[in-house]
PDB file of N, CA and C in Angstrom:
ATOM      1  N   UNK A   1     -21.630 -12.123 -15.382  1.00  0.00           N
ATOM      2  CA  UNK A   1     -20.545 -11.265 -15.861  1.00  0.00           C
ATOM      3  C   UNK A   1     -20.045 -10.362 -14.742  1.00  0.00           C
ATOM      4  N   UNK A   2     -21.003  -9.551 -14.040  1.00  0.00           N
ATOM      5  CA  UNK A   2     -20.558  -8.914 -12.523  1.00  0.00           C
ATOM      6  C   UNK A   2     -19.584  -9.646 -11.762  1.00  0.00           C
ATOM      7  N   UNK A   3     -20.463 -10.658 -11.286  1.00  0.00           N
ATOM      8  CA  UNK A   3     -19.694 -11.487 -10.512  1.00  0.00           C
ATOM      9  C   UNK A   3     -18.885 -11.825 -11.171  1.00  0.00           C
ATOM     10  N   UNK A   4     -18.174 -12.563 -11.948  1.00  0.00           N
ATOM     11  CA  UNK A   4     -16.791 -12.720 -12.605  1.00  0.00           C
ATOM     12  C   UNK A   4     -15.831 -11.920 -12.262  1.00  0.00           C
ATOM     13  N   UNK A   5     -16.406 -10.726 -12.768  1.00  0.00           N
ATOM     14  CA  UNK A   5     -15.274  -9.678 -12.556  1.00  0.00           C
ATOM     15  C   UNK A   5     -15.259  -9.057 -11.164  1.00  0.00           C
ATOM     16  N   UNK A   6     -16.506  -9.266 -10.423  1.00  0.00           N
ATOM     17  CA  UNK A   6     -16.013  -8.975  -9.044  1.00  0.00           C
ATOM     18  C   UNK A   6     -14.642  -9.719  -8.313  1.00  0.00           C
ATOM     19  N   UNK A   7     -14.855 -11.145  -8.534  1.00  0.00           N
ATOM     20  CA  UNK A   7     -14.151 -12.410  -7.950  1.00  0.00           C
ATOM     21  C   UNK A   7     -13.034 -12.176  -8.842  1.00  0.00           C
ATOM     22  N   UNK A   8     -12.636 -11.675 -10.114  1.00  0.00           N
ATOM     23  CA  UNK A   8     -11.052 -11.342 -10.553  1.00  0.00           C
ATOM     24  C   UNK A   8     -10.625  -9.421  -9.932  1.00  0.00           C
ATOM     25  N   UNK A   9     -11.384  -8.616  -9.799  1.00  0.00           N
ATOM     26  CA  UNK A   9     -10.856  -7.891  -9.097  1.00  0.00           C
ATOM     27  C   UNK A   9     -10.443  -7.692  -7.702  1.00  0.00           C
ATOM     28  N   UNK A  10     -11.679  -8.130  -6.656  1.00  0.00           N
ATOM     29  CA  UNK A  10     -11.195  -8.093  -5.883  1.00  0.00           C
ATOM     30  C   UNK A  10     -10.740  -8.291  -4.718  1.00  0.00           C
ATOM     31  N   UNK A  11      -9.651  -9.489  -5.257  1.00  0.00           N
ATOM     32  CA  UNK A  11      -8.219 -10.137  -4.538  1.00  0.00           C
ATOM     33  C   UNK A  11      -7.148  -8.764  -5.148  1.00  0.00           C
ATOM     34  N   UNK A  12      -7.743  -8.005  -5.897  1.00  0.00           N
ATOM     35  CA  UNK A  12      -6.293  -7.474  -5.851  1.00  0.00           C
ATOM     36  C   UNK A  12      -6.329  -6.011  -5.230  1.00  0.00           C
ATOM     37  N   UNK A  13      -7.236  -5.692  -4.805  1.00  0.00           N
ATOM     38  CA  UNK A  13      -7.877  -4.645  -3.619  1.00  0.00           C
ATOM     39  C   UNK A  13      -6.792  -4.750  -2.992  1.00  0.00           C
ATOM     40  N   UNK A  14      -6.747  -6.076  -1.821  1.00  0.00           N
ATOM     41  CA  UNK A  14      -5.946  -5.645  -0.545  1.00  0.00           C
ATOM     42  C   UNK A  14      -4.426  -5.284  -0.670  1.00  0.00           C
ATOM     43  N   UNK A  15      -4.434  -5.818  -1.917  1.00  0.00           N
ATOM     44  CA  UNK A  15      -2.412  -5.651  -2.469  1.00  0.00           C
ATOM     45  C   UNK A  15      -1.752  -4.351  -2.770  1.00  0.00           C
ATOM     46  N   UNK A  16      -3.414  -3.389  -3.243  1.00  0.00           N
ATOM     47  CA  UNK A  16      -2.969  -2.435  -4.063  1.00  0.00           C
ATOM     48  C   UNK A  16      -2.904  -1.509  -2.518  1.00  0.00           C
ATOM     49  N   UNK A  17      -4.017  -1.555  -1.618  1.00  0.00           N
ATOM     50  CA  UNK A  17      -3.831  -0.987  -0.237  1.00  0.00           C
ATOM     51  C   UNK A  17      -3.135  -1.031   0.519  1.00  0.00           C
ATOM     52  N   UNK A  18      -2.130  -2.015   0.463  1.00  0.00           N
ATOM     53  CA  UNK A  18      -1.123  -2.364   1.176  1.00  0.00           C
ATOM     54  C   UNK A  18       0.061  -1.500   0.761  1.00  0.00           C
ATOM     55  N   UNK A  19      -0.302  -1.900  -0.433  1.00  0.00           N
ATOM     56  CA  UNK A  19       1.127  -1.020  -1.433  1.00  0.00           C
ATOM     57  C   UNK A  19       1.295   0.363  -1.143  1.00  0.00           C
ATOM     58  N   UNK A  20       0.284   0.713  -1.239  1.00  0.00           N
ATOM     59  CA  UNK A  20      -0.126   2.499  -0.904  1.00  0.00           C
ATOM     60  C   UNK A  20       0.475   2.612   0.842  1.00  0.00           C
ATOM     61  N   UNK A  21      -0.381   1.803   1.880  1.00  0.00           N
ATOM     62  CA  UNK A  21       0.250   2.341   2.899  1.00  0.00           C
ATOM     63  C   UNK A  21       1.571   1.802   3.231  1.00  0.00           C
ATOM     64  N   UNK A  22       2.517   0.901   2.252  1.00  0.00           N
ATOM     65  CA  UNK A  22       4.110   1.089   2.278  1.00  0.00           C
ATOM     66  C   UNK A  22       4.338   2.321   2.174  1.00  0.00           C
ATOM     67  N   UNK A  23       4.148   2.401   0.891  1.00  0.00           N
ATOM     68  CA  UNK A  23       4.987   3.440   0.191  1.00  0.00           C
ATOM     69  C   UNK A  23       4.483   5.302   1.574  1.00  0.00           C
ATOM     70  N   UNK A  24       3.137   4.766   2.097  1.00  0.00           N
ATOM     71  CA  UNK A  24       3.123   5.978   3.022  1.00  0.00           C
ATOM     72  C   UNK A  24       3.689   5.652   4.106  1.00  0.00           C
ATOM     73  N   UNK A  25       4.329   4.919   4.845  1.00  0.00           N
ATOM     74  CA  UNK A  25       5.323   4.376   5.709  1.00  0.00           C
ATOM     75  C   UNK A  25       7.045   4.783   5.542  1.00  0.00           C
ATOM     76  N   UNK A  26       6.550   4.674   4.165  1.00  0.00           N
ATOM     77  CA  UNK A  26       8.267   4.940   3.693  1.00  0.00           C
ATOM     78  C   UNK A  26       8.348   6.623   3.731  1.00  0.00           C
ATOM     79  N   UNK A  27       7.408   7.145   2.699  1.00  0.00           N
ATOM     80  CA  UNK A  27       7.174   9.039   2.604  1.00  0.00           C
ATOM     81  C   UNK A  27       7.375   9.103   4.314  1.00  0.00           C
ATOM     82  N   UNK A  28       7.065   8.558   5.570  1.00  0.00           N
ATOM     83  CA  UNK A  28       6.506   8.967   6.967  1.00  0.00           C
ATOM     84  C   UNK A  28       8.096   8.700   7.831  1.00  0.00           C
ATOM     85  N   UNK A  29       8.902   7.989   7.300  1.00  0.00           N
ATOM     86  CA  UNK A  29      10.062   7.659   7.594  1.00  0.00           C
ATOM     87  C   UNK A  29      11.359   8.630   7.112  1.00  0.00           C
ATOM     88  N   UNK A  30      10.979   8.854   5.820  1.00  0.00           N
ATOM     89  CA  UNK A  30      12.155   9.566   5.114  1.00  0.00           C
ATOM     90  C   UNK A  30      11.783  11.148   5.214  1.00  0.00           C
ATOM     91  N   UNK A  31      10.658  11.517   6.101  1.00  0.00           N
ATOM     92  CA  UNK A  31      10.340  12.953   6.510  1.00  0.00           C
ATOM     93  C   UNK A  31      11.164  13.136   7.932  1.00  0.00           C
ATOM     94  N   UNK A  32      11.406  12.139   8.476  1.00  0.00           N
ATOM     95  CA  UNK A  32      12.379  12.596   9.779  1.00  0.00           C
ATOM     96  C   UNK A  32      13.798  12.562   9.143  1.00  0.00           C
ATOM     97  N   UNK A  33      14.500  13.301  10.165  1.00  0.00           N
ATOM     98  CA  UNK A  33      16.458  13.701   9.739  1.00  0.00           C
ATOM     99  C   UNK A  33      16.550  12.474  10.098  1.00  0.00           C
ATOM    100  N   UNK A  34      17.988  12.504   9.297  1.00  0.00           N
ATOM    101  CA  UNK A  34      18.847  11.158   9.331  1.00  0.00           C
ATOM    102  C   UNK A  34      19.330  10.491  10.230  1.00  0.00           C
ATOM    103  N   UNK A  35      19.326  11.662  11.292  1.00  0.00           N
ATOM    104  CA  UNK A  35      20.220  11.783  12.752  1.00  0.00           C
ATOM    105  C   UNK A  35      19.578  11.074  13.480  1.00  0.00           C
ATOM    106  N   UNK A  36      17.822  10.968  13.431  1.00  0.00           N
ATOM    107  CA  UNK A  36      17.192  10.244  14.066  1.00  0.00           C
ATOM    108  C   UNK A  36      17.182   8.563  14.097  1.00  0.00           C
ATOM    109  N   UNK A  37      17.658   8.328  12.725  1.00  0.00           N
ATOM    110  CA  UNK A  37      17.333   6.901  12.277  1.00  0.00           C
ATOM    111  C   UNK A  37      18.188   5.847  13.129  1.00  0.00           C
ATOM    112  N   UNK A  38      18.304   5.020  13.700  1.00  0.00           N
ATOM    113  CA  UNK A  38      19.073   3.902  14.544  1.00  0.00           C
ATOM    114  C   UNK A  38      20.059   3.304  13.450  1.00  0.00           C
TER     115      UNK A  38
END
């Protein structure tokens, strides 16, 4: 039963970590002025 649910959770670990450091990529982007952006 552990293992089951280890092997259905976690594949979805790296997706949810990824997701997080977008979205902190994006917060890290939209903290500089506009003036800066290319």
């Amino acid at each position: 039963m552990l293992a089951l649910s280890t092997v259905y959770v976690y594949p979805k670990i790296p997706k949810v970590s990824a997701f997080r450091s977008y979205q902190q990529a994006l917060d890290f982007f939209a903290s500089f002025p506009v003036s800066t952006r290319s």
